[in-house]
Structures are given as structure tokens and as C-alpha cells.
Protein backbone atom coordinates (compact mmCIF):
# COMPACT_ATOMS: atom_id res chain seq x y z
CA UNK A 1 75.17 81.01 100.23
CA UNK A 2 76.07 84.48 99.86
CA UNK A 3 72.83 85.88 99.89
CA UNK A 4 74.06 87.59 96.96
CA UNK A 5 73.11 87.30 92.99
CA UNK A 6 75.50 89.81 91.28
CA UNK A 7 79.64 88.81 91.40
CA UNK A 8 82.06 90.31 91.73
CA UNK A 9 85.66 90.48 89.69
CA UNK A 10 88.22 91.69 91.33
CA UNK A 11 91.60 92.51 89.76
CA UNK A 12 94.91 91.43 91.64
CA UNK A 13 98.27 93.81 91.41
CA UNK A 14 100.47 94.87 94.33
CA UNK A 15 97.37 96.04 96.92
CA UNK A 16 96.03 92.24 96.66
CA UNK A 17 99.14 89.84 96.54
CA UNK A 18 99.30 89.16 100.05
CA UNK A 19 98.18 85.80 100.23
CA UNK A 20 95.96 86.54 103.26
CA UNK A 21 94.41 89.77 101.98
CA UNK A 22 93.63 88.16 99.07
CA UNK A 23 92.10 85.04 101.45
CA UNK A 24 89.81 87.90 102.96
CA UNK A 25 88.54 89.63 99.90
CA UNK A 26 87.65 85.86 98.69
CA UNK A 27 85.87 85.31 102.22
CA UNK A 28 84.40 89.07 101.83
CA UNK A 29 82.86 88.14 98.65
CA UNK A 30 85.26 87.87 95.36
CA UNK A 31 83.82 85.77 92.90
CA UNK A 32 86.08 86.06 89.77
CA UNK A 33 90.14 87.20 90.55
CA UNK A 34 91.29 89.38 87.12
CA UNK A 35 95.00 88.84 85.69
CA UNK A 36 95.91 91.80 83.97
CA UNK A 37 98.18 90.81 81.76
CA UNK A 38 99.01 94.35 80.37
CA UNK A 39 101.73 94.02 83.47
CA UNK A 40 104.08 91.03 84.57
CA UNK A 41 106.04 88.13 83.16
CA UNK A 42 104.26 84.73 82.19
CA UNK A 43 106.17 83.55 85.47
CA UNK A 44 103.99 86.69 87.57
CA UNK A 45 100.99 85.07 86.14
CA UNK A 46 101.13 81.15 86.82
CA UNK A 47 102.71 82.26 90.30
CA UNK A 48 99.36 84.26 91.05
CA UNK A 49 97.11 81.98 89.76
CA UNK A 50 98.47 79.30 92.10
CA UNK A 51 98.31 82.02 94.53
CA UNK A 52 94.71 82.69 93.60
CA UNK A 53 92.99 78.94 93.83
CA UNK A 54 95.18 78.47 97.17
CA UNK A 55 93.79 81.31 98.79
CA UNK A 56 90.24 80.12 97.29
CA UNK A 57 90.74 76.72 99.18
CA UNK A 58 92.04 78.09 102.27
CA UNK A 59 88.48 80.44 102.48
CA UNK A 60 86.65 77.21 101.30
CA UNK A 61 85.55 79.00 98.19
CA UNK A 62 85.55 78.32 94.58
CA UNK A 63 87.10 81.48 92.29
CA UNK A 64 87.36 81.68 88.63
CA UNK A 65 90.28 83.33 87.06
CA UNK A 66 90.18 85.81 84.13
CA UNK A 67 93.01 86.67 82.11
CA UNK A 68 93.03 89.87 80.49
CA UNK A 69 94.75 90.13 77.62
CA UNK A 70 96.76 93.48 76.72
CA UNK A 71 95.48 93.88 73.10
CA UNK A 72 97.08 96.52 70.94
CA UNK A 73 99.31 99.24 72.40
CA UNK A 74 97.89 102.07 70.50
CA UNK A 75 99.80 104.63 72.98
CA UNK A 76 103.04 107.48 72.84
CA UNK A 77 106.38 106.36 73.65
CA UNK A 78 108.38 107.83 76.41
CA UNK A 79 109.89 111.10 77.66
CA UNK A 80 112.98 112.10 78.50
CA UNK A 81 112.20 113.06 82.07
CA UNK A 82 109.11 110.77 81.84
CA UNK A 83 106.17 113.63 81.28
CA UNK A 84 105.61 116.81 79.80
CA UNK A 85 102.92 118.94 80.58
CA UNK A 86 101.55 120.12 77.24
CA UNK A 87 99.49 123.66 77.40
CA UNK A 88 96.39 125.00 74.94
CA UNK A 89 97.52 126.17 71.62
CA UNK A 90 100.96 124.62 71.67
CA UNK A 91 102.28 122.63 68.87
CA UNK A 92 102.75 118.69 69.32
CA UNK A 93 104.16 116.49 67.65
CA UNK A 94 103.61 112.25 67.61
CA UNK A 95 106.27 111.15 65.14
CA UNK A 96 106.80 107.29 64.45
CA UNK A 97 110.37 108.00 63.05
CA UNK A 98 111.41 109.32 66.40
CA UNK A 99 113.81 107.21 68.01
CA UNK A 100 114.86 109.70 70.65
CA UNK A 101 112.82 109.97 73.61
CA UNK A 102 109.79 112.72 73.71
CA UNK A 103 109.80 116.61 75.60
CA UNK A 104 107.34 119.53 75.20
CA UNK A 105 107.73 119.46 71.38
CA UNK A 106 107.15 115.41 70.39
CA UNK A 107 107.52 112.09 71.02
CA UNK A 108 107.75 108.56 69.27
CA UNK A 109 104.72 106.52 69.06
CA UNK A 110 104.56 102.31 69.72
CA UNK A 111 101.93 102.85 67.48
CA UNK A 112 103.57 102.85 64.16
CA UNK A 113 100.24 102.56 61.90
CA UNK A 114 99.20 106.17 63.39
CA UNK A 115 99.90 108.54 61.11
CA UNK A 116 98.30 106.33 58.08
CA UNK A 117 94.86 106.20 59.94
CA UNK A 118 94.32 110.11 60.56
CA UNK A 119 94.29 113.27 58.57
CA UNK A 120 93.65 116.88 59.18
CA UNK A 121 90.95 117.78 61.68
CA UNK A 122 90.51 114.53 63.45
CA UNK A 123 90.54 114.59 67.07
CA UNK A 124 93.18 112.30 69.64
CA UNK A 125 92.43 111.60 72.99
CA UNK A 126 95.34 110.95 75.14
CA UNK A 127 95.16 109.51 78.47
CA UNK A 128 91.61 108.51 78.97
CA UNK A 129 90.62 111.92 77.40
CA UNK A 130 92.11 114.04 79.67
CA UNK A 131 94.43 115.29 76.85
CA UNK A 132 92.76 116.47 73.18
CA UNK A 133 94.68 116.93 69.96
CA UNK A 134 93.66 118.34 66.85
CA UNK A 135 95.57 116.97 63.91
CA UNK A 136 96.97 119.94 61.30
CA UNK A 137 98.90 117.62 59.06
CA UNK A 138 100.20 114.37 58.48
CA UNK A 139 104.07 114.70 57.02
CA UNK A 140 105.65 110.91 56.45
CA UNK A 141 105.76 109.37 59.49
CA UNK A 142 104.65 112.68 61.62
CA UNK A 143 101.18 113.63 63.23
CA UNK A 144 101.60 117.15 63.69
CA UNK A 145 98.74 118.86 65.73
CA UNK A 146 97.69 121.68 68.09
CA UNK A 147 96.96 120.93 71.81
CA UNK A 148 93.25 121.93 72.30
CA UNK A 149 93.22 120.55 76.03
CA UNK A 150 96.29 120.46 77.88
CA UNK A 151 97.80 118.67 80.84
CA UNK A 152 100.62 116.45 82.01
CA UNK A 153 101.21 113.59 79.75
CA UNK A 154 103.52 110.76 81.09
CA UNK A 155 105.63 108.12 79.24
CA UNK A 156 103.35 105.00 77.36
CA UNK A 157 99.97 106.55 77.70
CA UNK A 158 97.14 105.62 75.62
CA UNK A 159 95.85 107.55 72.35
CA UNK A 160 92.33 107.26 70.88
CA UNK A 161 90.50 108.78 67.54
CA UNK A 162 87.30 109.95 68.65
CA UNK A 163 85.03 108.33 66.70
CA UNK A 164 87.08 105.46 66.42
CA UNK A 165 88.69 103.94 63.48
CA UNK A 166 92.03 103.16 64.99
CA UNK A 167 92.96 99.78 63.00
CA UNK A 168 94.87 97.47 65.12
CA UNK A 169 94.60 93.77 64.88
CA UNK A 170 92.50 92.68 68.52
CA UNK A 171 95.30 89.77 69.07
CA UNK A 172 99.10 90.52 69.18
CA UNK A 173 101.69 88.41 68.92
CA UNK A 174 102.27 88.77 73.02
CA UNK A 175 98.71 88.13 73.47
CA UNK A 176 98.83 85.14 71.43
CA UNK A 177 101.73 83.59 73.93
CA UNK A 178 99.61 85.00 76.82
CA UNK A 179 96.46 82.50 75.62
CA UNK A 180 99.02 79.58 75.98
CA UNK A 181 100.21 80.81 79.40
CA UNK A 182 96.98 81.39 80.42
CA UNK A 183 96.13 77.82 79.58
CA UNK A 184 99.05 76.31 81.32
CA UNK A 185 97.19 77.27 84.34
CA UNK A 186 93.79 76.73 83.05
CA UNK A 187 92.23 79.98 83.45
CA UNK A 188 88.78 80.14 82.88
CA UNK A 189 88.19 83.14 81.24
CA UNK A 190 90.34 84.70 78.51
CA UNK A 191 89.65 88.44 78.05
CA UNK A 192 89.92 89.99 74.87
CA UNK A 193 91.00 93.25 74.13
CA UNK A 194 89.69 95.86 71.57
CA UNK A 195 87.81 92.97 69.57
CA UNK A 196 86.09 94.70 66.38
CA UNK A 197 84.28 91.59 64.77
CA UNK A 198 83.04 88.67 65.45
CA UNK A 199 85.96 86.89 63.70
CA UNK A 200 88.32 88.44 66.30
CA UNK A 201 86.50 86.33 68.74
CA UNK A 202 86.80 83.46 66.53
CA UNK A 203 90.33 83.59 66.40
CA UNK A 204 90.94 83.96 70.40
CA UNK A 205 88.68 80.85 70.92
CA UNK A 206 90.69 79.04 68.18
CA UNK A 207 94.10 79.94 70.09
CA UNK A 208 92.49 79.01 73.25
CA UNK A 209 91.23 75.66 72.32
CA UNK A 210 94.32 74.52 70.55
CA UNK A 211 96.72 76.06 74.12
CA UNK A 212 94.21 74.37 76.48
CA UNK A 213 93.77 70.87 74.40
CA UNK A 214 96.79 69.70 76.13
CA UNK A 215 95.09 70.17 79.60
CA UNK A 216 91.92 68.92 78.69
CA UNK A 217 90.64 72.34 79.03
CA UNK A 218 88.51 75.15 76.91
CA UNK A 219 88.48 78.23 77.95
CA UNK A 220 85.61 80.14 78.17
CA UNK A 221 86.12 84.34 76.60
CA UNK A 222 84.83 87.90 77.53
CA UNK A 223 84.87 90.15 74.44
CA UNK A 224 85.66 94.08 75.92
CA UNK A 225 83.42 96.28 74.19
CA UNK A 226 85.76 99.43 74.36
CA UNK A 227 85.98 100.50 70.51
CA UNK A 228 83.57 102.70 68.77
CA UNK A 229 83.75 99.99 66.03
CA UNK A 230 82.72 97.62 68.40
CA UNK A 231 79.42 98.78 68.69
CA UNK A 232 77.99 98.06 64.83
CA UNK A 233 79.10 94.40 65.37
CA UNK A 234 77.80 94.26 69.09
CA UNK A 235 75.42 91.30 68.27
CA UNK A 236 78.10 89.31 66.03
CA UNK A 237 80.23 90.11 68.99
CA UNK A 238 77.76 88.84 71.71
CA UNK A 239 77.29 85.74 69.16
CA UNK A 240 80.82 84.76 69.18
CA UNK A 241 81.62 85.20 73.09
CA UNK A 242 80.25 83.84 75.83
CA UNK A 243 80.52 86.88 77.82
CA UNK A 244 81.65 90.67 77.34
CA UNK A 245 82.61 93.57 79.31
CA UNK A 246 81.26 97.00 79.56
CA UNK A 247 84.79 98.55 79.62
CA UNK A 248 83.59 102.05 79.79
CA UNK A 249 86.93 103.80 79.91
CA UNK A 250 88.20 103.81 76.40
CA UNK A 251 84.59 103.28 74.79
CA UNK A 252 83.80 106.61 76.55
CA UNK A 253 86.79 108.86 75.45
CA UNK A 254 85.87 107.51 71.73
CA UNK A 255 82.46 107.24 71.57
CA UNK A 256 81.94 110.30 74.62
CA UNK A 257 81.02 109.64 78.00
CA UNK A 258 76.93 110.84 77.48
CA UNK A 259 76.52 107.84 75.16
CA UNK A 260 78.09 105.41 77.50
CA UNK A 261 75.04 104.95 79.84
CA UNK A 262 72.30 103.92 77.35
CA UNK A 263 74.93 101.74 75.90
CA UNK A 264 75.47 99.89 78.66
CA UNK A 265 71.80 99.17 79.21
CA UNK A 266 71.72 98.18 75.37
CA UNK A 267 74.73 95.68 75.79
CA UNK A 268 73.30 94.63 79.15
CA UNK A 269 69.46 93.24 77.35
CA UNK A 270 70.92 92.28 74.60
CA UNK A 271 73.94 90.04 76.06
CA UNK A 272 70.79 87.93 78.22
CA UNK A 273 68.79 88.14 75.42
CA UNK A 274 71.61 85.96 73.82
CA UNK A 275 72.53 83.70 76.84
CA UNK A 276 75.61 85.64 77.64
CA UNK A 277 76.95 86.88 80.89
CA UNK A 278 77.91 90.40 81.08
CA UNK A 279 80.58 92.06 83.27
CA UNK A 280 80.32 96.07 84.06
CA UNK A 281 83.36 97.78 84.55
CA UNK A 282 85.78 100.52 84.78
CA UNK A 283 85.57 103.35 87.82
CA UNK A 284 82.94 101.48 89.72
CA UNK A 285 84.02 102.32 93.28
CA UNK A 286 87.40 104.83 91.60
CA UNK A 287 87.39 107.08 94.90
CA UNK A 288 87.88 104.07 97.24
CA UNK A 289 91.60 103.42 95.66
CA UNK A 290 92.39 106.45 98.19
CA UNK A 291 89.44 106.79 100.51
CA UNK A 292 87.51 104.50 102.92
CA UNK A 293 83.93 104.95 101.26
CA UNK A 294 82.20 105.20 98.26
CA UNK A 295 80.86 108.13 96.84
CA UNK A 296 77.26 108.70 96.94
CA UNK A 297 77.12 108.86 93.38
CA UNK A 298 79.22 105.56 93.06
CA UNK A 299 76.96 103.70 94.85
CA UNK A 300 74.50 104.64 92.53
CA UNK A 301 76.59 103.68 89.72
CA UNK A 302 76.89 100.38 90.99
CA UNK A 303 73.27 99.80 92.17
CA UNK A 304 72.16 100.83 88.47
CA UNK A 305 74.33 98.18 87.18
CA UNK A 306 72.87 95.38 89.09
CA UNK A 307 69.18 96.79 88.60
CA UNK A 308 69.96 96.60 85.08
CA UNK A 309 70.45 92.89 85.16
CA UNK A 310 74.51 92.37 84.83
CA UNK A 311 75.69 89.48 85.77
CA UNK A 312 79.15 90.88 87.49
CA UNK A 313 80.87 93.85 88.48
CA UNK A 314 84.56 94.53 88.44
CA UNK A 315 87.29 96.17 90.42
CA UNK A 316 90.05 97.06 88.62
CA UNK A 317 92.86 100.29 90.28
CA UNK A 318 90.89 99.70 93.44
CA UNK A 319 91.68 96.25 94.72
CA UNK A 320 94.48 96.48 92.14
CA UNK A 321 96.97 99.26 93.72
CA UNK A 322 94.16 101.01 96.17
CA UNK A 323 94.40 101.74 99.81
CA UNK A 324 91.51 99.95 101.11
CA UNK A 325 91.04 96.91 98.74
CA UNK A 326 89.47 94.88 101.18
CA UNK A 327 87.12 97.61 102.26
CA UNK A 328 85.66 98.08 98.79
CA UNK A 329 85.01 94.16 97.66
CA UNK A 330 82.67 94.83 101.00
CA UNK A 331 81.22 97.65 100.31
CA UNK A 332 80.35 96.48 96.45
CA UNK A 333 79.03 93.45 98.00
CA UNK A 334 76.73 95.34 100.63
CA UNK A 335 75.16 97.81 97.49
CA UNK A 336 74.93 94.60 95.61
CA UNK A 337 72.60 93.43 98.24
CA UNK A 338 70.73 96.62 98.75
CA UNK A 339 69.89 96.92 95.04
CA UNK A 340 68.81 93.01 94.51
CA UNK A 341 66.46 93.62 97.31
CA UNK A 342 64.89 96.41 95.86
CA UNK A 343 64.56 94.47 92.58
CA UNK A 344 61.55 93.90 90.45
CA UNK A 345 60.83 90.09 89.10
CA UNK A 346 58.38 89.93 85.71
CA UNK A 347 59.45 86.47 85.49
CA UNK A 348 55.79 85.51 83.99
CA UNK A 349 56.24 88.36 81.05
CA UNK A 350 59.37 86.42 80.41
CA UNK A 351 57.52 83.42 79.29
CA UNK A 352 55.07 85.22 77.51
CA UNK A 353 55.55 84.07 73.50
CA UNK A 354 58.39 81.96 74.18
CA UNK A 355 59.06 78.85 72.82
CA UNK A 356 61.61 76.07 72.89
CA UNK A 357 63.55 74.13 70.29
CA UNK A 358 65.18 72.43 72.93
CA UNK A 359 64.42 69.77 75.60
CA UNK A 360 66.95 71.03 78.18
CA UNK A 361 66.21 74.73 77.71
CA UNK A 362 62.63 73.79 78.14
CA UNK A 363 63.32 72.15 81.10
CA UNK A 364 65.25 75.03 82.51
CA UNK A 365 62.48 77.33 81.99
CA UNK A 366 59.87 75.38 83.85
CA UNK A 367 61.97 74.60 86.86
CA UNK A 368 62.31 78.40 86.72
CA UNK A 369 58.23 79.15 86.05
CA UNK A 370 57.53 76.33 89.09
CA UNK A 371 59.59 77.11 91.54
CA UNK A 372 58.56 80.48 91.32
CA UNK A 373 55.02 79.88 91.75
CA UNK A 374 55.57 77.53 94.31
CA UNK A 375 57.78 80.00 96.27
CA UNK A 376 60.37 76.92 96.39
CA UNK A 377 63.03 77.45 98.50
CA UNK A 378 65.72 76.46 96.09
CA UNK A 379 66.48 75.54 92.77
CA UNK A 380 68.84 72.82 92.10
CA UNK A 381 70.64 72.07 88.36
CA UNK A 382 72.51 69.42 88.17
CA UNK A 383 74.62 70.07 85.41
CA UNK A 384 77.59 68.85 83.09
CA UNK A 385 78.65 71.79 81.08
CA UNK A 386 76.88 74.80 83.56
CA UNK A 387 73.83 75.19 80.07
CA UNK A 388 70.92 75.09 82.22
CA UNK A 389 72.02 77.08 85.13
CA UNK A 390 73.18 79.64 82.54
CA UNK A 391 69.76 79.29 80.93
CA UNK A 392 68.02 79.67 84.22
CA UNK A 393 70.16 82.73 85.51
CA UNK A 394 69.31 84.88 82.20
CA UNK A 395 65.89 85.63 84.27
CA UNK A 396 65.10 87.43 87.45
CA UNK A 397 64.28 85.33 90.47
CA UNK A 398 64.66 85.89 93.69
CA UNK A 399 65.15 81.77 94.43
CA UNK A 400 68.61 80.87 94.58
CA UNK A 401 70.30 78.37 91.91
CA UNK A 402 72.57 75.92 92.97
CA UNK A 403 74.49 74.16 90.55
CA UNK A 404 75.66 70.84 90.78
CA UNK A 405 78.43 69.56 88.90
CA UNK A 406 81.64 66.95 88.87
CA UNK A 407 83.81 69.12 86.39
CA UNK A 408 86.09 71.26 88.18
CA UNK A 409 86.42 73.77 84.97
CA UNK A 410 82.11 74.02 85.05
CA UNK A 411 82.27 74.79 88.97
CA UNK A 412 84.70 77.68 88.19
CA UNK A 413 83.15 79.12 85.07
CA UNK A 414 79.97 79.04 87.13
CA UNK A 415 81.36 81.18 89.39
CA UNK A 416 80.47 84.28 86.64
CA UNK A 417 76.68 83.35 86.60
CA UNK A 418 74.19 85.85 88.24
CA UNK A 419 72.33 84.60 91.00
CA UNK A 420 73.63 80.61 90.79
CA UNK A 421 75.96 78.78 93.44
CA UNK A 422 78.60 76.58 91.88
CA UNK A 423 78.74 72.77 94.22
CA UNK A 424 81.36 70.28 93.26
CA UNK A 425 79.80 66.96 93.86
CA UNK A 426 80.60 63.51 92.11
CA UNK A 427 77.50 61.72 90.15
CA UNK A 428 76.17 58.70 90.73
CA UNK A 429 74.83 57.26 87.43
CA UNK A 430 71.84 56.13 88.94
CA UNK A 431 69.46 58.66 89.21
CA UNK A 432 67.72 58.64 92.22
CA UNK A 433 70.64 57.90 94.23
CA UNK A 434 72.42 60.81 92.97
CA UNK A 435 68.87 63.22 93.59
CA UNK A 436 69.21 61.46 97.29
CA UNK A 437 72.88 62.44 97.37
CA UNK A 438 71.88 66.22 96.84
CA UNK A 439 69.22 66.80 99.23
CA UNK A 440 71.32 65.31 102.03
CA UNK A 441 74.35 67.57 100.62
CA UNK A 442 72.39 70.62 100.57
CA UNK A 443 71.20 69.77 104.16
CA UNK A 444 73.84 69.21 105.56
CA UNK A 445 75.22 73.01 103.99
CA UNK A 446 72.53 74.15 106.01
CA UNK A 447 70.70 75.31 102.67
CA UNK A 448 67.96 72.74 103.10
CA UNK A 449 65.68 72.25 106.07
CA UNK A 450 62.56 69.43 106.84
CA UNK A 451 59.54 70.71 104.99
CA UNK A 452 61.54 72.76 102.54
CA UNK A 453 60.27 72.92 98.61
CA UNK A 454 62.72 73.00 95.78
CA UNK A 455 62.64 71.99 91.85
CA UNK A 456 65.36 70.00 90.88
CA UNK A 457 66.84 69.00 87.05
CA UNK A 458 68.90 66.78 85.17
CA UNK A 459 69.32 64.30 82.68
CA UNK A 460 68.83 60.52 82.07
CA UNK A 461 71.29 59.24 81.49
CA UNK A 462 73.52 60.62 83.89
CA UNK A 463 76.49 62.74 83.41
CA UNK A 464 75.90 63.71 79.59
CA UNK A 465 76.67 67.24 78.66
CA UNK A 466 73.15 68.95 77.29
CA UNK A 467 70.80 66.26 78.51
CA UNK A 468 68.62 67.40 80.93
CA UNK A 469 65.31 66.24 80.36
CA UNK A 470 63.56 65.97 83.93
CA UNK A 471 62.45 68.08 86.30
CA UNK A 472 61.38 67.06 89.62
CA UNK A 473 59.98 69.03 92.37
CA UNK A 474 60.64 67.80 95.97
CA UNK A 475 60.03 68.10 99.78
CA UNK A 476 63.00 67.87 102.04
CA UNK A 477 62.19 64.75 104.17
């Protein structure tokens, strides 16, 4: 027991290969390791997920893996000496015909749809915003427009419409052969980029299914919330997922960065209003990829995250390509702590007009109502699919949740859930023997001591997915 609710994701890339870095930031507190599969060969990624659950068993841990798909390059092609640095009032070109590589004047475009999507007066944001167009005119295949914030802009950066209403398809054809790499190595999570609709969820669990039915194995998928479109269709979104991710870097350059906050609150409620994890991301600890600490203000950021209920945050440049990657998945951890301790439970108001449809979610709830009047020590699920420790970690309770399971693929998802503690254990079919089999399990963890109260679930018959119908509470003996 970490004596920790929120996870943490952590992204691997050159800073974190080292087997026995990566070892420590699992011992340090890594919950969920992130594939970024915007970089790499399908080779790279199988070789660092076997990396990734070896490490994981070497710190006596249990890590999920996310892969993170690329989604649609919507970016500028490449320069002749590999940037330009564009100045205010200048001309600029982004021409789709150009086959020759870009200078101060223009450059070619991956993005080959661009000049049908925008017309005179609309805004481009290039590189995270740090760059703004204004389109003049739109000539054949040519976006010609005046720099109204310049800078240096380097080959293959990204280009948004502020506003949004950039078109590409969520899934590309590379993303579609990532899905069946990522299932050769079972990932847990898939990632999906730039979704705009529920039906681009649809589609990445249909992919994901049909890769992982050869391995026994369905993945389970994050939806990034990072187009302005997005937002509209955030509960269809949340509906079709079983997680998403505050990815606040493009959704801020599109829909501006004073509208991300309240957003992320919104997406926060409304994802455990729904049963969903969430995931906060992008520039959570950003100064620690080249100093020691946090900044006072990202501490904040981070503590305001976990205050407002998210189930994870992520690392991404930092333990990525940063200086100190080890440093910051402690740091996170340790403001993680802080914040939960400082935390406010209205579990009762939770209860208050709700009502059940439901045996098992019933049963969730009032191991969760019990146990917190009882001050238990623990809560125990034991659990098939991970359902009622999902159920159970949508609420605010400062009594752990330890889920027990036999399915390798529920241990790892769980690993995403706020406040539970994923135990691989096999099930005895008969019922009491397996509740014996617990207790003396947690015990001997150290989790349990003599006198100890704790509510424990599950279902009769044993070992069926979505049949828990008993809750039990018990005194260690």
C-alpha cells in the first residue's frame, strides 16, 4: 500500500529506458507506463513493453501499459535547414503542392486537406500556439497568410484552427496497425487521438477487440479530449470510452488556455458521474524536464487536479526526455499525498437520491456507505472484471480498496483506478474458503492486523464476471 489514491502515468522515451531507472520510478510510485507511439517502430514498442512488465516484476509491482496512438498529423512539412524563424507582418506561405522543402517564404504541409478547411481571416496556431497566422487567401492548394506572432518554427510541427474545425479522421491507417501491435503485447489501454464523436470511439474498440481476440484480450481505451469539437460530444465521448484524458495542450491553443481550467473540472464530474476514469495531463511538472523541483505554481497545478477528483496524472517530456525523471514521479507522488490529505469526503451526500438498478452496484455502494461509518480499516472487492472496485472508487473515501482478482488483464487495468490496490490471487469456488484465503493474504501483506474491521464483497457463485451480490463485514481474527 502506497498510501496513495491518485496514479500516476508516466511516459517512457530515452530519459526512462534504462531498465533500472525505469525499476525505480516503478518502486517510486509509477502506476501506468505511456507508449507514445507518435515515435518508434512496432519492434521499439513490444521491446519496451517487455521492458516495462520486467521491470514491474523485478520492483514486485503490477503496471498497466497505455499505448498512445499518433492520430492525425495535422502539421508543416520540413525545412531546408530544419527551421525558420518567421517575424510579425511577414508573408507565409503553407502550400500542399510543395514538394521542395520549406524557408522563410513557405513550406509543404503533411496535411493535404488544409487549404479546403480554411478561408480568409481564420486564425492557425503553430507549435502549441507559440506561432499565429492569419489566413489572406486560399489559391489551389496554397494557404497564404500574414504572420501575426512570430518565432522559430522547426521541421513537422503541429498546426491548429482556433476554434477548431480541422477535419481529420481520429484513426489513421498507422494507427490502425499500431492497435494490432499494441495487442500483440496486450496493452491495456489504447489511447486515442483527436476523437470527435462517439463513433470514433466505436471504431478504436472495434479494431481493438478484433487485434486482441487472438490473445484472449480486450483492451480497455482513453479518448484525448484535445479538439474544440470534442467538447459538444464530451458526454457521447465519455459514453463510448472507458476513460479520457485532459490533454490540455492542443485543446488549449484551439479552444484558448482561460477556458481550459473550468473544462477540466467539467470533464473531471462528469467522467465519475459516468463511471469513467479520468487522466489529467500535459505540463504537469514541465520545469522539472530541466530542473530538480517543481514550481510553486506546478504544485498547485497538480494538487488542484487531485482535489478535483481525477483518477491519474501523467508525465509526459518529463520522465520522457527530462533530466531528473526519477526525481519528478517522487515529487508528483509526495503533492499527491499532500493534497489527498487535505481532502474533503461528502460520501453521505453521495447517496442522497440514489438508486440502483443493479444488484452488484448496490452492493458496491453499501460496502462503501458501511465501511465508512464503521471507520473499517479496509475495503476488500473481490472482483472478476474490476466493476465494483470501479464503482466503489467513483466516490471519495479515505479507506483503501483492495481488489482481488485471478485475471491478469483486470489486475493491470486496475492499476488506473483512484484510490484501489490491484491483488492477483486465485479463487477458490467455495466461498468461505476463498473469504478465509483473503484475510490471511492481506495479513500476511501486513495490511491486516488482529482486531482490524473491513467490508468485504463478491459473488455466489464464484468467479462470474458482474455477480457480486454479498457483502460481508468482518473482524480480523
Amino acid at each position: 500500500m502506497t498510501g496513495r489514491a491518485t496514479k500516476i502515468v508516466a511516459t517512457l522515451g530515452p530519459a526512462s529506458s534504462n531498465p533500472a531507472i525505469l525499476e525505480q520510478m516503478i518502486r517510486a510510485g509509477v502506476n501506468v507506463v505511456r507508449l507514445n507511439f507518435s515515435h518508434g517502430t512496432a519492434q521499439d514498442h513490444i521491446d519496451r513493453a517487455t521492458m516495462v512488465r520486467e521491470a514491474a516484476a523485478r520492483a514486485g509491482s503490477v503496471v498497466a501499459i497505455m499505448a498512445d496512438l499518433q492520430g492525425p498529423k495535422i502539421r508543416v512539412g520540413k525545412f531546408a535547414e530544419g527551421k525558420v524563424m518567421l517575424v510579425a507582418g511577414a508573408k507565409f506561405a503553407l502550400d500542399a503542392a510543395r514538394t521542395e522543402l520549406g524557408d522563410v517564404n513557405a513550406v509543404g504541409l503533411d496535411y493535404k486537406d488544409l487549404p479546403d478547411e480554411v478561408k480568409s481571416g481564420d486564425v492557425l496556431l503553430l507549435n502549441d500556439g507559440l506561432i499565429v497566422l492569419t489566413v489572406d487567401s486560399v489559391k489551389g492548394k496554397a494557404v497564404y497568410t500574414t504572420v501575426k506572432i512570430g518565432g522559430e518554427l522547426s521541421n513537422n510541427k503541429g498546426i491548429n484552427k482556433q476554434g477548431g474545425g480541422l477535419t481529420a479522421p481520429a484513426l489513421t491507417a498507422k494507427d490502425m496497425d499500431d492497435i494490432k501491435t499494441a495487442m500483440s503485447f496486450q496493452a491495456d489501454y489504447i489511447a486515442v487521438s483527436f476523437p470527435k464523436s462517439g463513433s470514433d470511439m466505436d471504431l478504436a474498440r472495434q479494431l481493438g477487440n478484433v487485434a486482441g481476440a487472438p490473445f484472449g484480450h480486450k483492451p480497455h481505451l482513453i479518448a484525448k479530449i484535445e479538439r474544440a469539437e470534442a467538447i459538444p460530444k464530451l458526454e457521447e465521448i465519455i459514453l463510448a470510452s472507458d476513460s479520457i484524458m485532459v490533454a490540455r495542450g492542443d485543446l488549449a491553443v484551439e479552444v484558448g488556455n482561460a477556458a481550459v481550467p473550468a473544462l477540466q473540472k467539467r470533464m473531471i464530474t462528469l467522467a465519475r458521474k459516468h463511471d469513467k476514469t479520468v487522466i489529467t495531463a500535459t505540463q504537469m511538472m514541465e520545469s522539472m524536464i530541466t530542473n530538480p523541483v517543481p514550481t510553486r505554481a506546478e504544485v498547485s497545478d497538480v494538487a488542484n487536479a487531485v482535489l478535483d477528483g481525477t483518477d491519474a496524472v501523467m508525465l509526459s517530456a518529463e520522465t520522457a526526455a527530462g533530466k531528473y525523471p526519477l526525481e519528478t514521479v517522487i515529487e508528483m507522488a509526495n503533492i499527491c499525498k499532500a493534497a489527498e490529505s487535505a481532502e474533503d469526503t461528502k460520501l453521505d451526500a453521495d447517496f442522497t437520491g440514489m438508486t440502483f438498478q443493479r444488484i452488484d452496484h448496490a452492493i458496491a455502494m453499501g460496502a462503501l456507505f458501511t465501511a465508512h461509518h464503521l471507520d473499517a480499516k479496509a475495503i476488500v472487492a473481490m472482483t472478476e472484471s474490476g466493476s465494483t472496485a470501479l464503482w466503489m472508487s467513483r466516490h471519495r473515501i479515505h479507506i483503501p480498496i483492495y481488489a482481488v482478482t485471478a485475471q491478469v488483464a483486470t489486475q493491470r487495468k486496475l492499476c488506473l483506478y483512484r484510490n484501489v490496490q490491484p491483488l492477483l490471487m486465485e479463487m477458490n469456488n467455495d466461498r468461505d474458503t476463498a473469504l478465509a484465503a483473503t484475510e490471511s493474504e492481506l495479513k500476511k501483506r501486513g495490511i491486516f492486523q488482529t482486531g482490524d474491521v473491513y467490508a468485504i464483497t463478491g459473488g455466489e457463485p464464484m468467479g462470474a464476471p458482474g455477480g457480486t451480490n454479498m457483502l460481508k463485514i468482518c473482524r480480523v481474527s
